[in-house]
PDB file of N, CA and C in Angstrom:
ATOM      1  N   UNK A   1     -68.627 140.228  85.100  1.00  0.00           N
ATOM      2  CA  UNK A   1     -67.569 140.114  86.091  1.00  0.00           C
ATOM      3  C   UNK A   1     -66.343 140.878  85.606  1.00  0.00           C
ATOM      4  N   UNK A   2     -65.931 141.107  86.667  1.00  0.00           N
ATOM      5  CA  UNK A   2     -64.759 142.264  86.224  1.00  0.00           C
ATOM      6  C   UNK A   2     -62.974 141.503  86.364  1.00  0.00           C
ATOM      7  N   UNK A   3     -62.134 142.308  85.871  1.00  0.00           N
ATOM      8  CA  UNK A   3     -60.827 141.038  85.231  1.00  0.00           C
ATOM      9  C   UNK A   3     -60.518 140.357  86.675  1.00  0.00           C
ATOM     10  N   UNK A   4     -60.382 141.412  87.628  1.00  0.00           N
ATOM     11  CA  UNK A   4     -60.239 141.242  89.000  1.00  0.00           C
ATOM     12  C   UNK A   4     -60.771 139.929  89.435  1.00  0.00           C
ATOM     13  N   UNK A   5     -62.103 139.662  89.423  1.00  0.00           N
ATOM     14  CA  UNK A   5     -63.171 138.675  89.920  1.00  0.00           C
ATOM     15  C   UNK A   5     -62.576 137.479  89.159  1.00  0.00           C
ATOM     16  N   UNK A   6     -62.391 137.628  87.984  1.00  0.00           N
ATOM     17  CA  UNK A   6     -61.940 136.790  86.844  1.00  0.00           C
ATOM     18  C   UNK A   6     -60.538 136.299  87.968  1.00  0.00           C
ATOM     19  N   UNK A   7     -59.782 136.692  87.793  1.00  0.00           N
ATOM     20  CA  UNK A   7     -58.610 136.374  88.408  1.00  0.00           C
ATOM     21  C   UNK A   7     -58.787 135.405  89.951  1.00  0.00           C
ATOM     22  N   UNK A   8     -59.885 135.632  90.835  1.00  0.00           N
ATOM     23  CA  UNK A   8     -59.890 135.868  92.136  1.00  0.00           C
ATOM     24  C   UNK A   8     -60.336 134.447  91.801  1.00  0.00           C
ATOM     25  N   UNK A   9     -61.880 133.992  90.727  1.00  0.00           N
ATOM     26  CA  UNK A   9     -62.070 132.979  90.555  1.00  0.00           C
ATOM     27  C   UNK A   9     -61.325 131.326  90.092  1.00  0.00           C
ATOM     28  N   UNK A  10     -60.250 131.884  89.391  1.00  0.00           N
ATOM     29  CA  UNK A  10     -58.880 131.184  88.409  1.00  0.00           C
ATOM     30  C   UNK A  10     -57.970 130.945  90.532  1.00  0.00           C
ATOM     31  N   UNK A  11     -57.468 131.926  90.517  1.00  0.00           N
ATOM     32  CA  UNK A  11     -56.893 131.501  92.018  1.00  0.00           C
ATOM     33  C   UNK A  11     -57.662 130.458  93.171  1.00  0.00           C
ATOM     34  N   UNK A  12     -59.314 130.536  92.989  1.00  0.00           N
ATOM     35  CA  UNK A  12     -59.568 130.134  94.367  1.00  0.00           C
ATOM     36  C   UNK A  12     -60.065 128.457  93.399  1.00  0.00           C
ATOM     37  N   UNK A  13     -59.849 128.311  92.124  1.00  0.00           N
ATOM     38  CA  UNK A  13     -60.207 127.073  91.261  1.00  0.00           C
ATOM     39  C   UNK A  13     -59.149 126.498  91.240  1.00  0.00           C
ATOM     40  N   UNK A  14     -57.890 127.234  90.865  1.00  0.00           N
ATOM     41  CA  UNK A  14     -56.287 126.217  91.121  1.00  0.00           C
ATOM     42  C   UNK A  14     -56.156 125.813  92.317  1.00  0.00           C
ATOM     43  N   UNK A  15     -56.524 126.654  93.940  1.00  0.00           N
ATOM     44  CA  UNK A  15     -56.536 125.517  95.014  1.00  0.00           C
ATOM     45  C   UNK A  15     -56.887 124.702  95.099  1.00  0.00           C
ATOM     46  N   UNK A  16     -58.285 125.023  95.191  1.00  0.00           N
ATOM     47  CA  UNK A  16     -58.933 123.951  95.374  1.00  0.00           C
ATOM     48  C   UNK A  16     -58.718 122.681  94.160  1.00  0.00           C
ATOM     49  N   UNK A  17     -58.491 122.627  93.241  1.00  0.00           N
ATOM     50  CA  UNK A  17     -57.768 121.373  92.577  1.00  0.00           C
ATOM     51  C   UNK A  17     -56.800 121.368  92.992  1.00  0.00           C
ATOM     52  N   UNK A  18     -55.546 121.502  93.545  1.00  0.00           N
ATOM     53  CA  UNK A  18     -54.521 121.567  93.466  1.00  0.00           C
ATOM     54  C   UNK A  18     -54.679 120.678  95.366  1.00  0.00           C
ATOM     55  N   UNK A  19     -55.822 121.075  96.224  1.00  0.00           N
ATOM     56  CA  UNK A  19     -56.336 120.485  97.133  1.00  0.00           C
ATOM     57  C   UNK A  19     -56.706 118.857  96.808  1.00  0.00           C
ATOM     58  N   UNK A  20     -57.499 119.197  95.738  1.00  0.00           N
ATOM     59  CA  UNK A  20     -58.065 117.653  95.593  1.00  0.00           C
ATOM     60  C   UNK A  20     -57.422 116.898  95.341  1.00  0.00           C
ATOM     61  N   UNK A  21     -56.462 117.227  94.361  1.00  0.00           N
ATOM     62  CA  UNK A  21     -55.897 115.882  93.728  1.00  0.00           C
ATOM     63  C   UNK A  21     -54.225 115.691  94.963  1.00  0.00           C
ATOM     64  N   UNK A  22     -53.940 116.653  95.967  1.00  0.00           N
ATOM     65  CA  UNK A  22     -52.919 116.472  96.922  1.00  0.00           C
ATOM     66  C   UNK A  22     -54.218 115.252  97.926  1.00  0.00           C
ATOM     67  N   UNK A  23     -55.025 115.623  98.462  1.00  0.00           N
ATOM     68  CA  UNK A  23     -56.107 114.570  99.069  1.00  0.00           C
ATOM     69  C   UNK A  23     -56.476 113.079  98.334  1.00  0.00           C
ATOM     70  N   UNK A  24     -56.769 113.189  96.965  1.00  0.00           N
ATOM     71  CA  UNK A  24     -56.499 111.873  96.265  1.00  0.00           C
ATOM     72  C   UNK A  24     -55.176 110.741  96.395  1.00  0.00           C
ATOM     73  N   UNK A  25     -54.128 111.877  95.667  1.00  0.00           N
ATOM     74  CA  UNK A  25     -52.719 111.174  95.806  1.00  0.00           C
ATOM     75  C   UNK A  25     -52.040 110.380  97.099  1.00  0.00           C
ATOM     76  N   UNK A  26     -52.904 111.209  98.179  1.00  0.00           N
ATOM     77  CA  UNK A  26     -51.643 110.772  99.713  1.00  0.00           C
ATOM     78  C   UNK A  26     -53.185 110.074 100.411  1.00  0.00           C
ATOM     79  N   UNK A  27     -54.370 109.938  99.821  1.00  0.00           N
ATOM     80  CA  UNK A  27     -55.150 109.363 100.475  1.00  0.00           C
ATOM     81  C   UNK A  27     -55.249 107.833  99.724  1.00  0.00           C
ATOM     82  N   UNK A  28     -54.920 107.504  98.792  1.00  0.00           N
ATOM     83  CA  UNK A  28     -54.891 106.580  97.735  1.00  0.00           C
ATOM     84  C   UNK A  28     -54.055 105.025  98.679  1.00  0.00           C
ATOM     85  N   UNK A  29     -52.789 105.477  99.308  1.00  0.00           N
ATOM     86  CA  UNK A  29     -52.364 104.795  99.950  1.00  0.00           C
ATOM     87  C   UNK A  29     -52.440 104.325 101.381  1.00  0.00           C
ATOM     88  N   UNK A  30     -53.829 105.215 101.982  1.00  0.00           N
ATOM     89  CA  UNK A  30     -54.497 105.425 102.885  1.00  0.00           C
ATOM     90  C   UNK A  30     -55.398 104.039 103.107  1.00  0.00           C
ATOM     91  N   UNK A  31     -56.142 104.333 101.563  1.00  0.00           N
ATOM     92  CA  UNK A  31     -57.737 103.714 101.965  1.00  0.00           C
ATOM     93  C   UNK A  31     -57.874 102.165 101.504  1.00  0.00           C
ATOM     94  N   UNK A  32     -56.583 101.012 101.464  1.00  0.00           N
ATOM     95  CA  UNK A  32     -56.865  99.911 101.808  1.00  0.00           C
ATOM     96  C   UNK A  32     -56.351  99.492 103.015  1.00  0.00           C
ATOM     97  N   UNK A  33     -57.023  98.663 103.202  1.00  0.00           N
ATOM     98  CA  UNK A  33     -57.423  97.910 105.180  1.00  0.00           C
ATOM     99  C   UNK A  33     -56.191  97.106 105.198  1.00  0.00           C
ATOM    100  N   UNK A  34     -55.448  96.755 103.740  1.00  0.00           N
ATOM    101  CA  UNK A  34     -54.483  95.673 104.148  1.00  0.00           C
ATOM    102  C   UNK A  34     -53.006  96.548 103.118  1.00  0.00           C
ATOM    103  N   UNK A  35     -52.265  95.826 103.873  1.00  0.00           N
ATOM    104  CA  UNK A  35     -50.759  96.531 102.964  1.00  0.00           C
ATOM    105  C   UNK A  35     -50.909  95.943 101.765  1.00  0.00           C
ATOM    106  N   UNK A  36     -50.762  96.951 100.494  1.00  0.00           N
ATOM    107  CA  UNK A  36     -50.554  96.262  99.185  1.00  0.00           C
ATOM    108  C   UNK A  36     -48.972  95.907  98.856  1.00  0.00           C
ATOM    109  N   UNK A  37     -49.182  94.852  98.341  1.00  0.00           N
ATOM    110  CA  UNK A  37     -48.292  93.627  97.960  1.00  0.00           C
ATOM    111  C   UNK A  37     -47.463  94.721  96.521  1.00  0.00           C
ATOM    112  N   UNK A  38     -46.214  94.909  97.599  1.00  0.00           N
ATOM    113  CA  UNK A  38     -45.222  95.553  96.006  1.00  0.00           C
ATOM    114  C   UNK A  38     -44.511  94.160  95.628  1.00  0.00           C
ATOM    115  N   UNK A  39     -44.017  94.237  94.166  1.00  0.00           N
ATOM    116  CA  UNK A  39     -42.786  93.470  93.691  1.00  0.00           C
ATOM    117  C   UNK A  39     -41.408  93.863  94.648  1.00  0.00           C
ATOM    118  N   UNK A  40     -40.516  92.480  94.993  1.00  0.00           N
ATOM    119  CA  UNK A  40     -39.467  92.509  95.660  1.00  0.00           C
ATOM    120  C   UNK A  40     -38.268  94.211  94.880  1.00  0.00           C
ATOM    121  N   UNK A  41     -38.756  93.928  93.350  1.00  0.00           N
ATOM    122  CA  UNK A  41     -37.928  94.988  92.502  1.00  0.00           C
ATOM    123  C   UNK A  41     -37.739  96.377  93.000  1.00  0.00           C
ATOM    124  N   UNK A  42     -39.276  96.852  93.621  1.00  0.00           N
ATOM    125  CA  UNK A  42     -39.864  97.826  93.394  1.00  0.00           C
ATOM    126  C   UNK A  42     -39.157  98.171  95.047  1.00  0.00           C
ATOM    127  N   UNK A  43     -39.541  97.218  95.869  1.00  0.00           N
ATOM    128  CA  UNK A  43     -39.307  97.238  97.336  1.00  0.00           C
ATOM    129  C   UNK A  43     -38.027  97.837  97.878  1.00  0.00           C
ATOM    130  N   UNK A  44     -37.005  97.452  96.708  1.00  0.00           N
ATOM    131  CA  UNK A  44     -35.270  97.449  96.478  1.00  0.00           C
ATOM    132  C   UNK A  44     -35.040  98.653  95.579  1.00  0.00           C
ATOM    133  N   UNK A  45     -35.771  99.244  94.766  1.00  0.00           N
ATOM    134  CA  UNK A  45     -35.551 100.553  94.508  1.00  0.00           C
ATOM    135  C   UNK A  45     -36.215 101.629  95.080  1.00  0.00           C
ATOM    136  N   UNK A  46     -36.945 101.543  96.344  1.00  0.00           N
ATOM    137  CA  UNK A  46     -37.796 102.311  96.585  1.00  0.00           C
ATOM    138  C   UNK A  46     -36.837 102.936  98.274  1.00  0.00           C
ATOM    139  N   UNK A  47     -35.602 102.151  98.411  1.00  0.00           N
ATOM    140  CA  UNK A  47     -34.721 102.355  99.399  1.00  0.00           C
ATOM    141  C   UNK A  47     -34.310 103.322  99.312  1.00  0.00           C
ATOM    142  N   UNK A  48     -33.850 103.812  97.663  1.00  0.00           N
ATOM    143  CA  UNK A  48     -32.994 104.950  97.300  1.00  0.00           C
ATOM    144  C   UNK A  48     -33.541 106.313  96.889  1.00  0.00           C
ATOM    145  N   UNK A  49     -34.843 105.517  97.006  1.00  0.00           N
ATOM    146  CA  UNK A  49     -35.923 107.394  96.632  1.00  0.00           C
ATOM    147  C   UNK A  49     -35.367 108.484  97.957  1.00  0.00           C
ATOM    148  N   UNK A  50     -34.901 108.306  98.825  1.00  0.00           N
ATOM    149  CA  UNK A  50     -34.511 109.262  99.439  1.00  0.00           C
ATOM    150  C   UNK A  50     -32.906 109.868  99.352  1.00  0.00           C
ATOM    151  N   UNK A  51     -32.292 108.952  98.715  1.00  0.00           N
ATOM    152  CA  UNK A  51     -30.883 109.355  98.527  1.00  0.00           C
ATOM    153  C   UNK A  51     -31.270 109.986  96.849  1.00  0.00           C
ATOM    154  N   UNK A  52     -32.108 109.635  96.304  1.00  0.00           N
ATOM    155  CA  UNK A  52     -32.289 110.513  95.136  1.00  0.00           C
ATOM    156  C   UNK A  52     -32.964 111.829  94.747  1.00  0.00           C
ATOM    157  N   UNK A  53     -34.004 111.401  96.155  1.00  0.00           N
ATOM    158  CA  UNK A  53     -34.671 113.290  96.053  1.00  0.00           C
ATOM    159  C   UNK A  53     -33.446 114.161  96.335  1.00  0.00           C
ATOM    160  N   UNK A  54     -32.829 114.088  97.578  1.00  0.00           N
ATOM    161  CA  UNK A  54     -32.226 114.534  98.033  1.00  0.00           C
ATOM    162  C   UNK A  54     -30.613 115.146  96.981  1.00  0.00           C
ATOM    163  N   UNK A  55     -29.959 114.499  95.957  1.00  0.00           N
ATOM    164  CA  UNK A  55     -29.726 114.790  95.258  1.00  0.00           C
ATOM    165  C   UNK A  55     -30.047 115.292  94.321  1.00  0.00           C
ATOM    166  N   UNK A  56     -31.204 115.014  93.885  1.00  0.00           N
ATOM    167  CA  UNK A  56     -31.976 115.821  92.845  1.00  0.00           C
ATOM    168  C   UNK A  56     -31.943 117.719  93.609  1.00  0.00           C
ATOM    169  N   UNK A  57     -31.885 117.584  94.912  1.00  0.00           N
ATOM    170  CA  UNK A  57     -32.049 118.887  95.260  1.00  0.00           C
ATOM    171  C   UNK A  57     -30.594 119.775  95.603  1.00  0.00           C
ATOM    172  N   UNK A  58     -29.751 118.967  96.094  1.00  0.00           N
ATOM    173  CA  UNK A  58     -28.627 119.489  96.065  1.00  0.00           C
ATOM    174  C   UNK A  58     -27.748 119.852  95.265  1.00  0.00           C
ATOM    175  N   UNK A  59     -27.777 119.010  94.076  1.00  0.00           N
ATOM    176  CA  UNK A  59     -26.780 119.083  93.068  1.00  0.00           C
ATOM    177  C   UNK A  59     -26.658 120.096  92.631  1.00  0.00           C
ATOM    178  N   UNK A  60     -28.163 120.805  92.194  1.00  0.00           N
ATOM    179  CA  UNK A  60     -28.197 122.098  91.418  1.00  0.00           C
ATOM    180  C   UNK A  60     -27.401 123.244  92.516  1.00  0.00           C
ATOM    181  N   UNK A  61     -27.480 123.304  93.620  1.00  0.00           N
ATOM    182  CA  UNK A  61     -27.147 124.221  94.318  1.00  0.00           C
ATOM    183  C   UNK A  61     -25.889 124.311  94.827  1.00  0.00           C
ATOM    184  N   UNK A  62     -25.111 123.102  94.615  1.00  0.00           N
ATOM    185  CA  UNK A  62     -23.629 122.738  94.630  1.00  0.00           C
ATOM    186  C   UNK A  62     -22.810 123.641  92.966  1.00  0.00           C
ATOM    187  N   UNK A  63     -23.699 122.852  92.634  1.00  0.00           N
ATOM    188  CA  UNK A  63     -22.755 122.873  90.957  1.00  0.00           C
ATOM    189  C   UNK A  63     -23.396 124.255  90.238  1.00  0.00           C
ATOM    190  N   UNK A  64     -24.652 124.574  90.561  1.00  0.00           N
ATOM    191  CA  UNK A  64     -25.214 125.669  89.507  1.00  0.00           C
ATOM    192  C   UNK A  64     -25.190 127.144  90.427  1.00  0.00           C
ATOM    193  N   UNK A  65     -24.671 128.163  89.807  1.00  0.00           N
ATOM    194  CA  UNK A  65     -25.000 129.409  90.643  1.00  0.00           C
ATOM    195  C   UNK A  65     -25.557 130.579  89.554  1.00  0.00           C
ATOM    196  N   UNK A  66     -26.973 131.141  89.534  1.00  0.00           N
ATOM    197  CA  UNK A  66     -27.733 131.695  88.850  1.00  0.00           C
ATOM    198  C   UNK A  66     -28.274 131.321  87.672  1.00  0.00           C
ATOM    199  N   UNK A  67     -28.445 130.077  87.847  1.00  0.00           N
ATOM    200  CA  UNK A  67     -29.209 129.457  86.559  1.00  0.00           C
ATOM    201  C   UNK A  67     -28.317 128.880  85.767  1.00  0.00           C
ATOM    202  N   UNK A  68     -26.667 129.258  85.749  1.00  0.00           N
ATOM    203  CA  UNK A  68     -25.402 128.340  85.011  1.00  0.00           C
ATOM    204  C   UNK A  68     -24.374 127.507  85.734  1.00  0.00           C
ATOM    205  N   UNK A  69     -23.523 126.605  85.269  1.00  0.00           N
ATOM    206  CA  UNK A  69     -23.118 125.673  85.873  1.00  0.00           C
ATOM    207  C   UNK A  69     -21.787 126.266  86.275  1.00  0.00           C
ATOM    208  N   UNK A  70     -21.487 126.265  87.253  1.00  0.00           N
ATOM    209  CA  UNK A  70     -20.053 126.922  87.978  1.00  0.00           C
ATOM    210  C   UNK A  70     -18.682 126.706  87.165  1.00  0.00           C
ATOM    211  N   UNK A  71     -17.958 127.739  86.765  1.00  0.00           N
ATOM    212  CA  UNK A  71     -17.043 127.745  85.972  1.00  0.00           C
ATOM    213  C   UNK A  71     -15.525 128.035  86.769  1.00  0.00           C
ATOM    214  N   UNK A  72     -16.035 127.952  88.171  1.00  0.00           N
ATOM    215  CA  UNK A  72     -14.429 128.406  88.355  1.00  0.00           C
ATOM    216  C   UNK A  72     -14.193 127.330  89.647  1.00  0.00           C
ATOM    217  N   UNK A  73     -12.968 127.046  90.074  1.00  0.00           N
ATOM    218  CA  UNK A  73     -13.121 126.253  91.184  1.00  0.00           C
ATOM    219  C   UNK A  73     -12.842 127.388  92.462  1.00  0.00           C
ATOM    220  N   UNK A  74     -12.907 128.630  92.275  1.00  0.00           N
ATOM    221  CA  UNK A  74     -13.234 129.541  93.602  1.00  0.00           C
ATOM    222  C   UNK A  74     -14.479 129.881  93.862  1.00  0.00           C
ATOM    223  N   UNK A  75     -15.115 128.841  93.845  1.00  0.00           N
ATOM    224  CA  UNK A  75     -16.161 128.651  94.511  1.00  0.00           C
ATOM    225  C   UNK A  75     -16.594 128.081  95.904  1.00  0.00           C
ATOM    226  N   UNK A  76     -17.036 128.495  97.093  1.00  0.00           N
ATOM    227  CA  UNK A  76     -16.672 128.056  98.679  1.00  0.00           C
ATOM    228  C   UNK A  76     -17.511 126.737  98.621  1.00  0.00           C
ATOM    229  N   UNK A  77     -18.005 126.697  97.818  1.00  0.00           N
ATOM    230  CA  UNK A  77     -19.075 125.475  98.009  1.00  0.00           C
ATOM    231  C   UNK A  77     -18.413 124.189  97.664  1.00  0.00           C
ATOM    232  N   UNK A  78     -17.519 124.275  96.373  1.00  0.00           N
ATOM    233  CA  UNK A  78     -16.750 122.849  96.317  1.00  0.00           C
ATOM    234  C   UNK A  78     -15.672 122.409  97.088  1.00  0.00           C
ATOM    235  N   UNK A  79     -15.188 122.910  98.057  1.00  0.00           N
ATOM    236  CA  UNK A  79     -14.393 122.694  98.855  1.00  0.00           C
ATOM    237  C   UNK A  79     -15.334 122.238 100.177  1.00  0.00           C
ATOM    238  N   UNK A  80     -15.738 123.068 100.521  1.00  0.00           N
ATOM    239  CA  UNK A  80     -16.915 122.772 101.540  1.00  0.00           C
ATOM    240  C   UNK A  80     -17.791 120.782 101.110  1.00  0.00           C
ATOM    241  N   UNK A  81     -18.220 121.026 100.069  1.00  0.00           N
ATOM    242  CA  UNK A  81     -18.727 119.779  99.765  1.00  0.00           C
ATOM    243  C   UNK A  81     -18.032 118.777  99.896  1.00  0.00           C
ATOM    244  N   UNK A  82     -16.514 118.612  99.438  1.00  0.00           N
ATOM    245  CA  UNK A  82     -15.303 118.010  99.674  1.00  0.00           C
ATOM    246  C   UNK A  82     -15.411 117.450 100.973  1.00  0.00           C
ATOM    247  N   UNK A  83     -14.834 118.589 101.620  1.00  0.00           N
ATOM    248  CA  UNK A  83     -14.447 118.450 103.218  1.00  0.00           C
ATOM    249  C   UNK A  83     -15.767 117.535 104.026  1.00  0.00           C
ATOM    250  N   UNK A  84     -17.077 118.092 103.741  1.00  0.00           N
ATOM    251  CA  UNK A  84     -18.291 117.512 104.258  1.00  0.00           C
ATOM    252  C   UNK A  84     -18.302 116.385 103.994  1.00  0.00           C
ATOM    253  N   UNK A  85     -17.828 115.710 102.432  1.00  0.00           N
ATOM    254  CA  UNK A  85     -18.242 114.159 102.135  1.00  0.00           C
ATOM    255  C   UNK A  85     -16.852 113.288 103.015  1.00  0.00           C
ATOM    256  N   UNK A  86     -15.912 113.669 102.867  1.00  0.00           N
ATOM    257  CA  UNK A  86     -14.372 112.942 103.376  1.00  0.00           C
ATOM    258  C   UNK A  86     -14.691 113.308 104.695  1.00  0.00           C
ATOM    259  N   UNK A  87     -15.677 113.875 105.954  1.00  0.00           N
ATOM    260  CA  UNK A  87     -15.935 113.542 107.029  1.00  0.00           C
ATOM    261  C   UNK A  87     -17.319 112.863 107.120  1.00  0.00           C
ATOM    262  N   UNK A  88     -18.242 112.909 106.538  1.00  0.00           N
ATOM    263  CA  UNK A  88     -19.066 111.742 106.470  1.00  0.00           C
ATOM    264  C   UNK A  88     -18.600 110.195 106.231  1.00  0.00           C
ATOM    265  N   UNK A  89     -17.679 110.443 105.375  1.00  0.00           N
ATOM    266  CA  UNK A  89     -17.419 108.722 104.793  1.00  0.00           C
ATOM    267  C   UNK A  89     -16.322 108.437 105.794  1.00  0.00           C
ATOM    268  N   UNK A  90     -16.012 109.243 106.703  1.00  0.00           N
ATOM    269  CA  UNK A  90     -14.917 108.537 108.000  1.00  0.00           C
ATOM    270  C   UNK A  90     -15.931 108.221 109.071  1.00  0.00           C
ATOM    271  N   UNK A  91     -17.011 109.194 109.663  1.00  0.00           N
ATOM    272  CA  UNK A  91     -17.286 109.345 110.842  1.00  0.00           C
ATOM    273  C   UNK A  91     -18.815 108.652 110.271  1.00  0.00           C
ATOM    274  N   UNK A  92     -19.376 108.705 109.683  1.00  0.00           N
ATOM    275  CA  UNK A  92     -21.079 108.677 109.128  1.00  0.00           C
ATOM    276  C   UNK A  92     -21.940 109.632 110.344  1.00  0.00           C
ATOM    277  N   UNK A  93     -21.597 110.913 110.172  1.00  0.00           N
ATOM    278  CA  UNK A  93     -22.521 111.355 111.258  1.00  0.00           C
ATOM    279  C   UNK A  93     -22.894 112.315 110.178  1.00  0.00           C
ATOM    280  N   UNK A  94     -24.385 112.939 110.743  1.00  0.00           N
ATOM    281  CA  UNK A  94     -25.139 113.864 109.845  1.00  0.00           C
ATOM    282  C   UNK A  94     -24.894 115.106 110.515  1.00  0.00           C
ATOM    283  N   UNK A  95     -24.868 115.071 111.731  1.00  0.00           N
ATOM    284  CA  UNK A  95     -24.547 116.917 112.182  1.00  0.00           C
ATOM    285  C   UNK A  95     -23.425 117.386 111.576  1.00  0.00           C
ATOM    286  N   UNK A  96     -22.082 116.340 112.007  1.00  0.00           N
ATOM    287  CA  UNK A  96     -20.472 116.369 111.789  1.00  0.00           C
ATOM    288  C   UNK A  96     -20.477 116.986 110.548  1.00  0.00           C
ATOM    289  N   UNK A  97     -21.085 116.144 109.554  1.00  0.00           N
ATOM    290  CA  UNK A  97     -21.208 116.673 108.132  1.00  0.00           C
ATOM    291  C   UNK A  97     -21.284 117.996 107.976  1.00  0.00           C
ATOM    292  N   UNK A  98     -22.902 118.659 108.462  1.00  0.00           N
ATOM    293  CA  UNK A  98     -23.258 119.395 108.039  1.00  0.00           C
ATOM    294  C   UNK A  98     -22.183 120.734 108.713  1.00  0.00           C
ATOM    295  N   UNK A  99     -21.541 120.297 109.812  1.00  0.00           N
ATOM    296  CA  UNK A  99     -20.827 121.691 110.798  1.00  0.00           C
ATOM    297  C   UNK A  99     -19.566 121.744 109.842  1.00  0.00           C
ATOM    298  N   UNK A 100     -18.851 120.443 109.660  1.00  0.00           N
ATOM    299  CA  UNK A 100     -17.678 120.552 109.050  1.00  0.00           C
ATOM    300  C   UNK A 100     -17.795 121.136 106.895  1.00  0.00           C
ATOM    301  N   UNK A 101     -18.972 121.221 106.633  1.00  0.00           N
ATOM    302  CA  UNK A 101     -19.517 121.743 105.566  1.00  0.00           C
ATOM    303  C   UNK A 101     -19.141 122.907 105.655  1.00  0.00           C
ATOM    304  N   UNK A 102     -19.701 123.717 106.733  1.00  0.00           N
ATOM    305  CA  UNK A 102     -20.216 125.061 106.865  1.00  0.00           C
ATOM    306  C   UNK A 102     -18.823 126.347 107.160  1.00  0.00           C
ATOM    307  N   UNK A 103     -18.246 124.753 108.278  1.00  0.00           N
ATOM    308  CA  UNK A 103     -16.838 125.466 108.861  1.00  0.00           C
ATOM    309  C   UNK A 103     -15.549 126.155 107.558  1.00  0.00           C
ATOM    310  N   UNK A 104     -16.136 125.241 106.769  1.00  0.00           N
ATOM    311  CA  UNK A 104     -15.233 125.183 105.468  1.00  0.00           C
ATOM    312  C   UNK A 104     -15.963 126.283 104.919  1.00  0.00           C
ATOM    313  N   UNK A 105     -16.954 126.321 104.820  1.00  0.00           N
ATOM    314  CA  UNK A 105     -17.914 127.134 103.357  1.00  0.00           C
ATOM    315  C   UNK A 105     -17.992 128.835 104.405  1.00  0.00           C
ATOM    316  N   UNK A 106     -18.282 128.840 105.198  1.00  0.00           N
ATOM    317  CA  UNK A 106     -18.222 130.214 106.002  1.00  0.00           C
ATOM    318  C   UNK A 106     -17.179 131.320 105.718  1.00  0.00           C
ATOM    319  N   UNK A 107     -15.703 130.836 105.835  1.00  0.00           N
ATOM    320  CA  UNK A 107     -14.861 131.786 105.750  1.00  0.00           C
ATOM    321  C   UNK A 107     -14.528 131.482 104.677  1.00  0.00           C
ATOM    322  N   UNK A 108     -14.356 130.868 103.610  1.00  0.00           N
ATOM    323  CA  UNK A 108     -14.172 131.091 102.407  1.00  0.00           C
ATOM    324  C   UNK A 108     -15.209 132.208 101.212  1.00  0.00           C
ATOM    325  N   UNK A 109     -16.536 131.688 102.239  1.00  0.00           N
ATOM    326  CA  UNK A 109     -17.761 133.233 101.740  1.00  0.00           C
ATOM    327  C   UNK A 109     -17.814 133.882 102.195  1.00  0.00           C
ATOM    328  N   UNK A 110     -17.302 134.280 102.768  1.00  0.00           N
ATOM    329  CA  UNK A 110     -17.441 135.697 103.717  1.00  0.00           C
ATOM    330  C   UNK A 110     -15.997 136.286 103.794  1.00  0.00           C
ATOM    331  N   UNK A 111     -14.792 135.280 104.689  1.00  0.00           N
ATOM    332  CA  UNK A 111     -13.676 136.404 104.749  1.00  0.00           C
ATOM    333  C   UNK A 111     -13.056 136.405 102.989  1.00  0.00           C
ATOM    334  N   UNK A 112     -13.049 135.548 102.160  1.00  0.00           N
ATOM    335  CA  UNK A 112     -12.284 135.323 101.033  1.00  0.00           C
ATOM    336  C   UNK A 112     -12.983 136.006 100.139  1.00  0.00           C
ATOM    337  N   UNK A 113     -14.402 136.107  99.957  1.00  0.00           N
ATOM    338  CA  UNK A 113     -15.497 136.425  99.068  1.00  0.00           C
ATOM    339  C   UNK A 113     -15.246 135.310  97.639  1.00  0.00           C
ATOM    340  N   UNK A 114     -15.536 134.609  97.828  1.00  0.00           N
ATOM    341  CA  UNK A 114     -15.661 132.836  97.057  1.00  0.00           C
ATOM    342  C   UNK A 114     -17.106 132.712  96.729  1.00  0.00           C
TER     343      UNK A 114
END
């Protein structure tokens, strides 16, 4: 077999595992007939897995720009983030947020170059 084939075989072997065990994992919670019984603990931290992915994903892209952590505060994004959280925590709306984010972060990246 030639390196090519070699390669073609390694690619079509990482899907397909990479298939199986995505079909295991999300089928696992599938295949009993009755709801499994969590601890009350588990029930009460399992509220915040979405306020934590979700930070886990933003933070870097707030605070980090090219792989290092932002060193200057002329950056459009911390102002923007600002403005976005102090109209969420008045209004709790998710569009509001995201427009009054942008309204802020737009002309500070573009007309200011921030």
């Amino acid at each position: 077999m030639s390196a090519d084939d070699w390669e073609l075989l390694y690619q079509v072997t990482a899907v397909l595992g990479l298939m199986l065990i995505t079909i295991i994992t999300r089928g696992f919670f599938m295949a009993p007939k009755e709801e499994l019984p969590l601890p009350d603990w588990l029930k009460r931290g399992l509220k915040y897995a979405p306020l934590a992915a979700l930070t886990a994903v933003l933070a870097p892209e707030v605070f980090m720009s090219q792989g290092h952590v932002i060193t200057t505060l002329l950056d459009a994004r911390l102002p923007a983030v600002v403005c976005a959280t102090i109209y969420y925590f008045k209004k709790r709306g998710i569009l509001g947020t995201i427009v009054v984010g942008m309204a802020v972060y737009l002309p500070l990246h573009i007309g200011l170059g921030w």
